[in-house]
Protein backbone atom coordinates (compact mmCIF):
# COMPACT_ATOMS: atom_id res chain seq x y z
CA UNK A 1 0.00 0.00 0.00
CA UNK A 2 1.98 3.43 -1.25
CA UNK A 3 2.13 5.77 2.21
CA UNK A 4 0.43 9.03 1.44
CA UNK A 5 2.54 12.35 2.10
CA UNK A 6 -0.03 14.36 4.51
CA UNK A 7 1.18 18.52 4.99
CA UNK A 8 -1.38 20.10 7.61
CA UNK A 9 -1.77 23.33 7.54
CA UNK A 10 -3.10 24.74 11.15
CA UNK A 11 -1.47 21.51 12.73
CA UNK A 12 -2.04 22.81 16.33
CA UNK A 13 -5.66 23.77 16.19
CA UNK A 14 -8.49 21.10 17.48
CA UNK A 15 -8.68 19.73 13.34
CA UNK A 16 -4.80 19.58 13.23
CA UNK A 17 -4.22 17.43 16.80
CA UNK A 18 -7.09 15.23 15.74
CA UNK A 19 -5.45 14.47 12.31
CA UNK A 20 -2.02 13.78 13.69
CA UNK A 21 -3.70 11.49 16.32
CA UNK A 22 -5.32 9.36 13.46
CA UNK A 23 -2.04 9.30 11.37
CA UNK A 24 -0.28 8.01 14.27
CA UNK A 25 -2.19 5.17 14.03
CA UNK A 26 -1.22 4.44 10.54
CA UNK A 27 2.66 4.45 10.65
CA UNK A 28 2.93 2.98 7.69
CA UNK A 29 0.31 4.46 5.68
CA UNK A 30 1.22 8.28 6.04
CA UNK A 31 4.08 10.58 6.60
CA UNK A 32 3.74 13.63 7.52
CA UNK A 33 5.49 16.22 5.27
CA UNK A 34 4.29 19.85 6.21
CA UNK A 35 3.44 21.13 9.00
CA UNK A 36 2.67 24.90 9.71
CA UNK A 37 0.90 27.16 12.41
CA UNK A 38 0.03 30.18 13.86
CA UNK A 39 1.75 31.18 17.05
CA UNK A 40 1.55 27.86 19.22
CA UNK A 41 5.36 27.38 18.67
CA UNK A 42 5.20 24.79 22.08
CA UNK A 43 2.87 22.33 20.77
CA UNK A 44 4.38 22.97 17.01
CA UNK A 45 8.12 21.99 18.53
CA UNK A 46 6.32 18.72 20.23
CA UNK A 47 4.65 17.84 16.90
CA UNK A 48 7.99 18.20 14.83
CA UNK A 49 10.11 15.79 17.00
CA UNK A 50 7.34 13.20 16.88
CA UNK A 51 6.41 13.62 13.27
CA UNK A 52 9.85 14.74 12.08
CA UNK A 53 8.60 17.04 8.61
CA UNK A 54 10.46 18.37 6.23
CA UNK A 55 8.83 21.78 5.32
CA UNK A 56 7.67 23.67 8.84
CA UNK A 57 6.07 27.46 8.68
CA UNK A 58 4.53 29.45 11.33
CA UNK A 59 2.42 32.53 10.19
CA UNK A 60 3.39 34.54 13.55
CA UNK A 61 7.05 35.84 12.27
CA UNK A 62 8.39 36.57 16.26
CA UNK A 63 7.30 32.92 16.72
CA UNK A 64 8.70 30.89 13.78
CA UNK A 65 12.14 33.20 14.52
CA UNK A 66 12.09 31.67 18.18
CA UNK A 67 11.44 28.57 16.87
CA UNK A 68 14.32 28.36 14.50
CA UNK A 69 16.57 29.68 18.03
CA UNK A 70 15.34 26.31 19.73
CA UNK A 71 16.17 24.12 16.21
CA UNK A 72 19.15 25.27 14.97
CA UNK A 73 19.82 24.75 11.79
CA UNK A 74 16.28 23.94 10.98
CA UNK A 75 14.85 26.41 7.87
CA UNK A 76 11.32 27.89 9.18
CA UNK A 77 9.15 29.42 6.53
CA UNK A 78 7.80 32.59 8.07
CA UNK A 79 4.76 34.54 7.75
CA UNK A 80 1.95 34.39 5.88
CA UNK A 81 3.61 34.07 2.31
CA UNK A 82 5.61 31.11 4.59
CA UNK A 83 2.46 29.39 4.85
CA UNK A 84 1.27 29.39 1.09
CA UNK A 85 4.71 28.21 0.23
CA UNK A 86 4.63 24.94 2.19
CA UNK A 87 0.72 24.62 0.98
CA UNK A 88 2.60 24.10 -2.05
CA UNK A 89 5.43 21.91 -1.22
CA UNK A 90 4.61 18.66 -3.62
CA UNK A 91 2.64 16.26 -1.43
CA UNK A 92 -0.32 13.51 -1.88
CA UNK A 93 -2.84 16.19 0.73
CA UNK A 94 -2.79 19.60 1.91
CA UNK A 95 -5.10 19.63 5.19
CA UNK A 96 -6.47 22.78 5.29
CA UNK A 97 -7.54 23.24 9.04
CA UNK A 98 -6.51 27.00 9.04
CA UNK A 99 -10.12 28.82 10.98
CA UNK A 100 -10.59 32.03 8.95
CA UNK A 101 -10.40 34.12 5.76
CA UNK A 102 -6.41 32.92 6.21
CA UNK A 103 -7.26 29.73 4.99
CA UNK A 104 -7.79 31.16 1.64
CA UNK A 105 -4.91 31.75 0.12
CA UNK A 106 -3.30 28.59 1.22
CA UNK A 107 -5.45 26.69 -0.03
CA UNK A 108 -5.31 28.17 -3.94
CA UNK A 109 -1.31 27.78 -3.61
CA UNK A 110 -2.01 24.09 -2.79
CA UNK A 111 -4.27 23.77 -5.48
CA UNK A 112 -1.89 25.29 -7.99
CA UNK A 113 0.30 23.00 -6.67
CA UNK A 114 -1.91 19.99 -7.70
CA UNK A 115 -2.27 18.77 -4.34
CA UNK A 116 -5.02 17.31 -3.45
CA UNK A 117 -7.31 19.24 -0.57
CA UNK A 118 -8.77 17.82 2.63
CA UNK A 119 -10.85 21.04 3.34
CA UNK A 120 -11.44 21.52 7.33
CA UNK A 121 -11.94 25.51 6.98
CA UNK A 122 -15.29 26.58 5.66
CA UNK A 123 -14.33 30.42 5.41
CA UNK A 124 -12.23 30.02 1.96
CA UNK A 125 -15.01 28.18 0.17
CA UNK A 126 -17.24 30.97 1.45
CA UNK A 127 -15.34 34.08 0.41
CA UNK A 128 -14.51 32.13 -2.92
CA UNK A 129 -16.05 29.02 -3.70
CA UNK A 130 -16.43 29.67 -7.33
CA UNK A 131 -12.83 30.75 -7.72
CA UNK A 132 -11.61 27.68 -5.61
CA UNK A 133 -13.76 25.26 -7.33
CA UNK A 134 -12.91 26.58 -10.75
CA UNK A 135 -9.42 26.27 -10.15
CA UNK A 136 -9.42 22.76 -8.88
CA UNK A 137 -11.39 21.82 -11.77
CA UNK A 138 -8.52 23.54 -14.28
CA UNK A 139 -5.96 21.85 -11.99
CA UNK A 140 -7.49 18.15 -11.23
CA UNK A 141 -7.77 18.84 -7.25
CA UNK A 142 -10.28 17.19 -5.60
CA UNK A 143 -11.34 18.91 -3.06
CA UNK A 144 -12.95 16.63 0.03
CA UNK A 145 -14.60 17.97 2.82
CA UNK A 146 -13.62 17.51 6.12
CA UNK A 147 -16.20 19.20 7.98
CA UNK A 148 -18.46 16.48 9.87
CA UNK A 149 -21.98 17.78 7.35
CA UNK A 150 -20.13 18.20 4.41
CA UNK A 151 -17.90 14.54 4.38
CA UNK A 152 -21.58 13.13 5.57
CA UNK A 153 -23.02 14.26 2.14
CA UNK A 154 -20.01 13.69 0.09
CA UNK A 155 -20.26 10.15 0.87
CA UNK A 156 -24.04 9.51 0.47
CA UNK A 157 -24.15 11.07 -3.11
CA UNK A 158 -21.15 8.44 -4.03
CA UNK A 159 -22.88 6.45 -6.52
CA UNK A 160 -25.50 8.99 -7.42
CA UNK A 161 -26.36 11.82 -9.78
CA UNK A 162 -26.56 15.25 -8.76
CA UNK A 163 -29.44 15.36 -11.11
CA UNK A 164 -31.49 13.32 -8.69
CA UNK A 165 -31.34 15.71 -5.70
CA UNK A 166 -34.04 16.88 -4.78
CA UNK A 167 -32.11 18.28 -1.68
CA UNK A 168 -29.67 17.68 1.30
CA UNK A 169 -30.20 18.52 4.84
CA UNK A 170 -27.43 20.13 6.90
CA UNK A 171 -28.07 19.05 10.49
CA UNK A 172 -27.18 21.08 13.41
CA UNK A 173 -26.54 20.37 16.99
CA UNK A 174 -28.13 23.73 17.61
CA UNK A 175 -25.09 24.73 19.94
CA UNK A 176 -25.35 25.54 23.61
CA UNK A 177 -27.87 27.90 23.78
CA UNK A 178 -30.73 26.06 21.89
CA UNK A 179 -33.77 26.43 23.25
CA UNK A 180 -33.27 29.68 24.63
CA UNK A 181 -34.80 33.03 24.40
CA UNK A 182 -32.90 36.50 22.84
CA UNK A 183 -33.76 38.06 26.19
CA UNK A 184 -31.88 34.84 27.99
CA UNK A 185 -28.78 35.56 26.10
CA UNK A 186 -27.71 38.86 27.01
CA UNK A 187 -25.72 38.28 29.27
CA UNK A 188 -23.59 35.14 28.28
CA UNK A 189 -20.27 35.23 28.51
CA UNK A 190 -17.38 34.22 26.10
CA UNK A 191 -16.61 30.93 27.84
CA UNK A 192 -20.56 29.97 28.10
CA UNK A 193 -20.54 30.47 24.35
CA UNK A 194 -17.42 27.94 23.63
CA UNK A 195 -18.77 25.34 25.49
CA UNK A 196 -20.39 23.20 23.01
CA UNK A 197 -22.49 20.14 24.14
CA UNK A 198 -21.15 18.02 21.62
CA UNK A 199 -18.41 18.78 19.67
CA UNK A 200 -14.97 19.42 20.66
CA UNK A 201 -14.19 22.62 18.46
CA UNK A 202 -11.95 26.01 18.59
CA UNK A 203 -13.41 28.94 20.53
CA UNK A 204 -14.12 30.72 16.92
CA UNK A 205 -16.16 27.93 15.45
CA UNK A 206 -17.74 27.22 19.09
CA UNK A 207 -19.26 30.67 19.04
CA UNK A 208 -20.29 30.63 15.42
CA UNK A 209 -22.43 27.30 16.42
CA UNK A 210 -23.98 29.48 19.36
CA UNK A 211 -25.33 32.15 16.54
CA UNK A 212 -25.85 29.67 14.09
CA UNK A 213 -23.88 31.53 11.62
CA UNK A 214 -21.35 27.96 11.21
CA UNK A 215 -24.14 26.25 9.82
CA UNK A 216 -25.49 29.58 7.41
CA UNK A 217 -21.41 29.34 6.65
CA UNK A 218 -22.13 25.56 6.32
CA UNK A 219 -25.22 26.52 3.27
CA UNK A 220 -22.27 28.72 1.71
CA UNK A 221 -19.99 26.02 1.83
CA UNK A 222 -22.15 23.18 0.26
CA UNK A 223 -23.40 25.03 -2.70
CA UNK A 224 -20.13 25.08 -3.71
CA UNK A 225 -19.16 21.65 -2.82
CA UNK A 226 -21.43 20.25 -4.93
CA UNK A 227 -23.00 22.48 -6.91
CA UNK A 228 -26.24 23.21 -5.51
CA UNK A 229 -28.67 26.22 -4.90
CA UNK A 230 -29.27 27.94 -1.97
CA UNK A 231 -32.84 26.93 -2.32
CA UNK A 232 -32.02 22.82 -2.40
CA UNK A 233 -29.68 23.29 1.19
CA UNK A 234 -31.93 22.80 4.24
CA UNK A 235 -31.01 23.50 7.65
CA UNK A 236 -32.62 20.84 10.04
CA UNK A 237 -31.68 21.41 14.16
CA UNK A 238 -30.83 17.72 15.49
CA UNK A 239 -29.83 17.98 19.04
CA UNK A 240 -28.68 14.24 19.30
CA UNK A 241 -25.66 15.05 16.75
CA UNK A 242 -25.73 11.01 15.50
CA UNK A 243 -27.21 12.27 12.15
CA UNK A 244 -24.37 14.21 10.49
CA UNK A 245 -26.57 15.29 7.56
CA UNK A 246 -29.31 13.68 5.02
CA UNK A 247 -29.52 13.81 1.38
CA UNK A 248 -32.99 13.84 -0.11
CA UNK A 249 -33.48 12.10 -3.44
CA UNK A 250 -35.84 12.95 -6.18
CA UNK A 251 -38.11 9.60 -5.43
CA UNK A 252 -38.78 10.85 -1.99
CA UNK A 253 -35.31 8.65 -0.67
CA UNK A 254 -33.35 9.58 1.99
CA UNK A 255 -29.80 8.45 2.58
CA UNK A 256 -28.34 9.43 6.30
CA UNK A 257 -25.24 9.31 7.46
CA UNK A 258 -24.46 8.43 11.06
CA UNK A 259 -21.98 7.97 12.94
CA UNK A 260 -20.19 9.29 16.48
CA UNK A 261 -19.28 12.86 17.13
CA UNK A 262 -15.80 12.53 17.15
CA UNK A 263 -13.73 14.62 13.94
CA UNK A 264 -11.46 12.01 13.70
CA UNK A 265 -13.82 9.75 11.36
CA UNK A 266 -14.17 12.81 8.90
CA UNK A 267 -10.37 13.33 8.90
CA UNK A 268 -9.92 9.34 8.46
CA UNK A 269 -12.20 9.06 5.12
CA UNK A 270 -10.40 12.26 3.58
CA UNK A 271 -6.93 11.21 4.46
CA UNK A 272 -7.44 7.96 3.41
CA UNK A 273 -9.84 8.52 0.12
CA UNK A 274 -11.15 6.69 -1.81
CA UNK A 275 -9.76 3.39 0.43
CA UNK A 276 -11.74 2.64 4.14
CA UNK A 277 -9.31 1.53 6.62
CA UNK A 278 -9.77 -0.34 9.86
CA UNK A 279 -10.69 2.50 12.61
CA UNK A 280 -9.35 2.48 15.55
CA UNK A 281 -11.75 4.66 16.82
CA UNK A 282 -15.09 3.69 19.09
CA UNK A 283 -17.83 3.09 16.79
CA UNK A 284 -21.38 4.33 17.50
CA UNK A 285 -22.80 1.30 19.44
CA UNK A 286 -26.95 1.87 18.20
CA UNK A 287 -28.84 0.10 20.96
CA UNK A 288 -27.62 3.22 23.23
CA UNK A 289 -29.18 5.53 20.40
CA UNK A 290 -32.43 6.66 22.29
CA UNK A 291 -33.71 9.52 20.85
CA UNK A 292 -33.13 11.41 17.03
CA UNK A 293 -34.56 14.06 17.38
CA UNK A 294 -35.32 16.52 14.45
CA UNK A 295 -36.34 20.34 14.49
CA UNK A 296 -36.74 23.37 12.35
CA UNK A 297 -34.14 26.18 13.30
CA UNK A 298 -35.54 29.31 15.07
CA UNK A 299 -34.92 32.29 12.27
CA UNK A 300 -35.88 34.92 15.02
CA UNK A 301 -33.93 33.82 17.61
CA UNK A 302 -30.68 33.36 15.81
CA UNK A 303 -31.07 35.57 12.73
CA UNK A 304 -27.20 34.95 12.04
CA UNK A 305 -28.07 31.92 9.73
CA UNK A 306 -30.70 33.74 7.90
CA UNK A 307 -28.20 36.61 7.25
CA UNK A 308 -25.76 33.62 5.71
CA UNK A 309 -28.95 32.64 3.74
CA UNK A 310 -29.83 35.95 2.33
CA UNK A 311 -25.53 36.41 1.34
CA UNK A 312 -25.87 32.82 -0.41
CA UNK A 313 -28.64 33.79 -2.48
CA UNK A 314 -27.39 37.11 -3.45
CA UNK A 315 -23.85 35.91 -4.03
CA UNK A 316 -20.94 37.92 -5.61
CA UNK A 317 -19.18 39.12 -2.71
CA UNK A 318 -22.14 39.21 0.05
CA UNK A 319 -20.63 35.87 1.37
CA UNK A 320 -16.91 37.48 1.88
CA UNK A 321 -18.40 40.32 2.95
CA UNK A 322 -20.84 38.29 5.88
CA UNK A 323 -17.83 36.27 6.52
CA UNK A 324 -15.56 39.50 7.50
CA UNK A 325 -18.17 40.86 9.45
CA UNK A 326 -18.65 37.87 11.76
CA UNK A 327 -14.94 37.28 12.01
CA UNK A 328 -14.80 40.67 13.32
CA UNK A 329 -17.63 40.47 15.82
CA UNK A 330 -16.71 37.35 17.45
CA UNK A 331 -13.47 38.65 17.71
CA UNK A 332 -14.50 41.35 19.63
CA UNK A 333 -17.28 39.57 21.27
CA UNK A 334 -13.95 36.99 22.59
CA UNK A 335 -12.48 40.28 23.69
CA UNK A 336 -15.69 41.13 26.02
CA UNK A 337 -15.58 44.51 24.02
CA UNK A 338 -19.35 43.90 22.72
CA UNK A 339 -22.24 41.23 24.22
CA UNK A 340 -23.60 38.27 21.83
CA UNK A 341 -26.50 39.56 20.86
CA UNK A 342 -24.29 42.02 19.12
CA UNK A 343 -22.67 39.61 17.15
CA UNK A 344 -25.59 39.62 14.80
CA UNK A 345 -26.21 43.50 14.59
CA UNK A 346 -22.59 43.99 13.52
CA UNK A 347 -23.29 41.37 10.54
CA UNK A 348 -26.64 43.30 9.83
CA UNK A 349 -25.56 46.52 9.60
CA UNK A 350 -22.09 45.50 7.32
CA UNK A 351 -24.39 43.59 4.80
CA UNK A 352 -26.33 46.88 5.03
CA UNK A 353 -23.67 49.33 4.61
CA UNK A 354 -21.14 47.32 1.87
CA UNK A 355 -21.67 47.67 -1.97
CA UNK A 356 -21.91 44.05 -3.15
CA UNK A 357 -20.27 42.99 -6.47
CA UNK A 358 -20.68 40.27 -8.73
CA UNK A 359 -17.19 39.64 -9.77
CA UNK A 360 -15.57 37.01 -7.66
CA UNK A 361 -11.72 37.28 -8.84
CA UNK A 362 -9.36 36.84 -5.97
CA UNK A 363 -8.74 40.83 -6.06
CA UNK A 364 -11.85 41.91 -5.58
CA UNK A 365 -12.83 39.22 -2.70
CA UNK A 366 -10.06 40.07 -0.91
CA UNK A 367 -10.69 43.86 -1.31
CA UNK A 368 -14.19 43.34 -0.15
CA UNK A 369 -13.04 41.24 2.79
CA UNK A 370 -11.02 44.14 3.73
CA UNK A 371 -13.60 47.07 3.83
CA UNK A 372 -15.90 44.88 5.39
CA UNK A 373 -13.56 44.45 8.70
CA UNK A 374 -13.04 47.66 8.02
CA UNK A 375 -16.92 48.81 8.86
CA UNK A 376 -17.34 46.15 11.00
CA UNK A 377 -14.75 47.72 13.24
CA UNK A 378 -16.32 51.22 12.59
CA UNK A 379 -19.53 49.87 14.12
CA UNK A 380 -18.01 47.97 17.34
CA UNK A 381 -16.45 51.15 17.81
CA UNK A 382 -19.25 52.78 19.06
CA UNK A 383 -20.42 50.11 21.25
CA UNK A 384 -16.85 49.58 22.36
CA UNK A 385 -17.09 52.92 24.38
CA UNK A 386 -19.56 51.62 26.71
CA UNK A 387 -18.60 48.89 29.12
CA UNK A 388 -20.58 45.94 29.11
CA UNK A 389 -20.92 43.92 32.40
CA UNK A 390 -20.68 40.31 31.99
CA UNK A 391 -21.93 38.05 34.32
């Protein structure tokens, strides 16, 4: 069996442990080639003497410095640019775990590259998912989803025409606060936000799950996966998490994928497509399966994923431009400068304020990501001068 060369780019975030943990399981089956990160240089250093790769980068330029004073002699690719040139160091997969609009460039090096993409970050598909797509196509990349929804629907459609969709059905745990009033969430604090009942995520895409906004990302994300409408993506709240996602046929079929919520089995099937190896994993044991429970989401009470909707049906830049916004807010949200709720009203009023366009070039995504942060910031900053109380 030929060992697939694996570079992982965010290798110290929640996707990137999780994927070195299943590779060390495989010793034989992958080597790890790449490995870059942001500023974590600790965890990087412990990663690098057990996976010993040949191409390291850290985007945080003070940090990959230090890091080359504790290795000497060992050539760290700094920065940003750093980054995109190890995305496109020759491999088998480029692991794309990066959480953010940096994720984008990164992953059109790899793909210029002609590696092949294990997707984990939603945000570059979002900004450009026509661009990204297009270029894969041009270059022979597939691109697989690593995201629990997305690698759900990528494997029931294997076998099937596109043609025959009548639609798929992104399920969502709902996050912490489901079930909960506006008026109840006030007051929560970063930390209460993070904690997700189910999955084991980073703090960004922990609070994006508690505004719903990861699974409007999520709508963004599929329609360019696989080449779907807005209209034929359905949101469905399933509080159980054992249903990743459905995909409705046009004879009234539905296939389901189920499984345990652990990232690892996503990470497996992309690192290892289009073989199925032996899991070491725990499987989901059914007889303990009490309840599936199934629930339309609550458009009033999280308007974040209808603002995601609205972007995906307008397209052009109104997804890059949603996506800055809410980068921006839950940054500053994190930072206890504004409360939840206000996580939304900064998305509302950038999609209000930006000029959308319909071109979708690199250029002009990236411009539009920038102006966007750019009012986004403009708006926390009148908030920012009153002090919230947290409880």
């Amino acid at each position: 069996m030929a060992v697939t060369r694996v570079s992982i780019i965010g290798s110290t975030g929640s996707i990137g442990r999780s994927a070195l943990e299943v590779i060390r399981h495989y010793p034989e089956r992958f080597r790890v080639v790449g490995l870059a990160a942001n500023s974590n240089i600790e965890l990087l250093a412990e990663q690098m003497a057990l996976f010993r790769p040949q191409c390291v980068a850290v985007a945080d330029e003070a940090g990959g410095r230090r890091l080359s004073e504790l290795n000497r002699g060992l050539s760290v690719l700094l920065g940003p640019a750093g980054v995109e040139e190890m995305a496109a160091h020759p491999v088998d997969l480029v692991l794309c775990a990066i959480v953010g609009a940096a994720g984008l460039r990164p992953v059109l090096r790899a793909i210029e590259a002609g590696n092949r993409i294990a997707l984990a970050n939603k945000e570059p598909l979002v900004m450009a998912g026509q661009l990204i797509m297009q270029r894969a196509k041009d270059r022979g990349v597939t691109v697989l989803p690593v995201d629990s929804e997305h690698n759900a629907i990528f494997q029931c459609l294997q076998g099937h025409k596109l043609s025959d969709v009548h639609c798929i059905h992104l399920t969502a745990s709902g996050g912490p606060f489901y079930g909960r009033s506006r008026e109840n969430l006030r007051d929560v604090t970063p930390d209460e936000a993070a904690r997700h009942p189910r999955w084991d995520m980073g703090t960004k895409v922990s609070v994006d799950s508690a505004t719903l906004m990861n699974k409007g990302l999520e709508v963004i994300e599929a329609m360019w996966l696989f080449g779907l409408p807005a209209d034929k993506i359905r949101v469905i709240i399933h509080p159980q998490s054992i249903v990743h996602s459905m995909v409705e046929f046009s004879d009234g079929s539905i296939l389901a994928h189920l499984g345990p919520t652990d990232m690892k089995f996503p990470i497996l099937f992309a690192l290892s497509w289009p073989e199925r190896l032996e899991s070491p994993m725990s499987r989901l044991d059914l007889t303990k399966v009490r309840n599936l429970s199934f629930a339309a989401p609550d458009f009033t009470e999280f308007p974040c994923l209808e603002y995601a909707v609205e972007a995906a049906k307008i397209g052009g830049t109104a997804p890059a431009i949603l996506n800055a916004a809410n980068e921006t807010a839950v940054e500053a949200f994190c930072q206890r400068r504004i409360p939840f709720l206000k996580i939304c009203e900064v998305v509302r009023a950038v999609l209000d304020r930006s000029s959308i366009r319909m071109e979708t070039d690199l250029d002009t995504v990236l411009a539009a990501d920038t102006e966007s942060r750019r009012t986004a910031a403009e708006v926390i900053h009148r908030w920012d001068s009153i002090k919230y109380a947290f409880v």
